[in-house]
C-alpha atoms as a PDB file:
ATOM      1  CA  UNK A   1      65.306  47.218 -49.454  1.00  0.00           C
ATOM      2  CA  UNK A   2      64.153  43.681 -47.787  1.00  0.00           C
ATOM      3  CA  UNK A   3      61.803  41.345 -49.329  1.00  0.00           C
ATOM      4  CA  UNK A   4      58.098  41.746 -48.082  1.00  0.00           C
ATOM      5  CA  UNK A   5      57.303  38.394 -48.473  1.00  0.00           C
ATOM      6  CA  UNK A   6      53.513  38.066 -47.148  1.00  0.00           C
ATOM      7  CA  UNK A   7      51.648  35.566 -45.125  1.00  0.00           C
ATOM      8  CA  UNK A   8      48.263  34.095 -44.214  1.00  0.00           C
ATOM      9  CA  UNK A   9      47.047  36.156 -41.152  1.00  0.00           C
ATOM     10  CA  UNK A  10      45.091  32.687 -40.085  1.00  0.00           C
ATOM     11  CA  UNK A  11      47.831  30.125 -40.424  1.00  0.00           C
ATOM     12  CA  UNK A  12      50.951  32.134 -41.102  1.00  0.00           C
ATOM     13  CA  UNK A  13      51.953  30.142 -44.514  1.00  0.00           C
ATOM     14  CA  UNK A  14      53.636  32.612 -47.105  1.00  0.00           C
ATOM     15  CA  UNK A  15      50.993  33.533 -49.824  1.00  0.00           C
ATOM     16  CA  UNK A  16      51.892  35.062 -53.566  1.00  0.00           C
ATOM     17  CA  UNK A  17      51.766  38.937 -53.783  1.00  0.00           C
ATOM     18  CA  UNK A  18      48.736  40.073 -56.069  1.00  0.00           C
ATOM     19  CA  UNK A  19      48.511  43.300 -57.782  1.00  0.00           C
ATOM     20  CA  UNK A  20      45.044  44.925 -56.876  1.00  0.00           C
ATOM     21  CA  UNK A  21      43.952  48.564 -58.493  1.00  0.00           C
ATOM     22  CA  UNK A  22      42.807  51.477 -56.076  1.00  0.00           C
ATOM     23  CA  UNK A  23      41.283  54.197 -57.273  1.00  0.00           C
ATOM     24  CA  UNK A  24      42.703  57.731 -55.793  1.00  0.00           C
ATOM     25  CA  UNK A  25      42.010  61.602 -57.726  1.00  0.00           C
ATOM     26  CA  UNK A  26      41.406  60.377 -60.923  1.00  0.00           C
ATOM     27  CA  UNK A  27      43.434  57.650 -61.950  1.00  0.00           C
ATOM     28  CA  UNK A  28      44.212  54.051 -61.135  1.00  0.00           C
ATOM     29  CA  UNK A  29      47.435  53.588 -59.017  1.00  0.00           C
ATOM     30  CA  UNK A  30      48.348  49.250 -58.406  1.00  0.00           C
ATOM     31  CA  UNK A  31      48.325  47.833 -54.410  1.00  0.00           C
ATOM     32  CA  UNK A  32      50.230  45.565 -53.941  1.00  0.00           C
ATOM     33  CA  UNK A  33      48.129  42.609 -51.551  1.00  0.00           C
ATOM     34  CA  UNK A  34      48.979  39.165 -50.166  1.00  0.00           C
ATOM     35  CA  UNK A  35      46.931  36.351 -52.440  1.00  0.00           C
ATOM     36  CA  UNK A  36      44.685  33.623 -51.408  1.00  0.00           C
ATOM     37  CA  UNK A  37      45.754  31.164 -48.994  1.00  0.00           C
ATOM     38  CA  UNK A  38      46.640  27.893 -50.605  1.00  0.00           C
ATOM     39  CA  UNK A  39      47.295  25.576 -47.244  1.00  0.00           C
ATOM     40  CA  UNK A  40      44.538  22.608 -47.569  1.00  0.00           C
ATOM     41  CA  UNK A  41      44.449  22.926 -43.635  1.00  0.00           C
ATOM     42  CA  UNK A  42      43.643  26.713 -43.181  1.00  0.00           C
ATOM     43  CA  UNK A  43      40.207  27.942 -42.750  1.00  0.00           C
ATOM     44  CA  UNK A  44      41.024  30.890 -44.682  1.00  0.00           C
ATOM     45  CA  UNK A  45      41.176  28.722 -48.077  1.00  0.00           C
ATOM     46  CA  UNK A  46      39.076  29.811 -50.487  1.00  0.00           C
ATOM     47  CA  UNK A  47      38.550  26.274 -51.856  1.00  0.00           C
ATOM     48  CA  UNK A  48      37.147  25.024 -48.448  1.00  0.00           C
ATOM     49  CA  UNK A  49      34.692  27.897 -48.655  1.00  0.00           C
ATOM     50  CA  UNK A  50      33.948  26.512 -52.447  1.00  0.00           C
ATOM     51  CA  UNK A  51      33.267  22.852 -51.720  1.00  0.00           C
ATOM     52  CA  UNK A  52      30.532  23.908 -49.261  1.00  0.00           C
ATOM     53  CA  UNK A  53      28.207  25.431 -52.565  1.00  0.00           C
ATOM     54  CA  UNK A  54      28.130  21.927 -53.671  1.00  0.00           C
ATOM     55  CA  UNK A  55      24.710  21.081 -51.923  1.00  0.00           C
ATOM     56  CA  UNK A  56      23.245  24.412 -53.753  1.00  0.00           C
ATOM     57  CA  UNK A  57      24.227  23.338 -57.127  1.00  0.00           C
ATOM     58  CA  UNK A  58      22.766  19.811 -56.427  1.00  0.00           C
ATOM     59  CA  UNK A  59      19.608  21.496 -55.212  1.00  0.00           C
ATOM     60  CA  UNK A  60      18.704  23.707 -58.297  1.00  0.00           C
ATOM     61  CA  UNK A  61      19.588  20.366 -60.610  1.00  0.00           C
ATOM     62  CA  UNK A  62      16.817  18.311 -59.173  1.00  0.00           C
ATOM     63  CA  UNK A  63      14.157  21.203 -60.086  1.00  0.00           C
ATOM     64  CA  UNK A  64      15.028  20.713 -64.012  1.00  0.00           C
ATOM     65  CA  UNK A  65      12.171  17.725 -64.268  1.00  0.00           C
END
């Protein structure tokens, strides 16, 4: 058997292999899914999409007066 070694569909960077659960009759069988992107340059980083909250957290800190 060859390696399936996954990649970001968005910038094609290799990404680490999570274990998911899907249910199917019953019982809880693992998937096998590529991770989170971790290239600081791909718009499919989950940390990019993070560091945009930031001006909802600083609204809801002024109210507190």
């Amino acid at each position: 058997m060859g390696t399936d070694e996954r990649v970001c569909p968005v910038c094609g960077q290799p990404v680490e292999t999570v274990v998911r659960r899907h249910k199917t009759l019953g019982a809880w069988v693992p998937v096998w899914t590529g991770g989170p992107c971790r290239n600081p340059e791909c718009e499919a980083n989950p940390d990019l999409a993070a560091g945009s909250g930031e001006d909802h957290g600083g609204a809801s800190a002024g109210k507190s007066s």
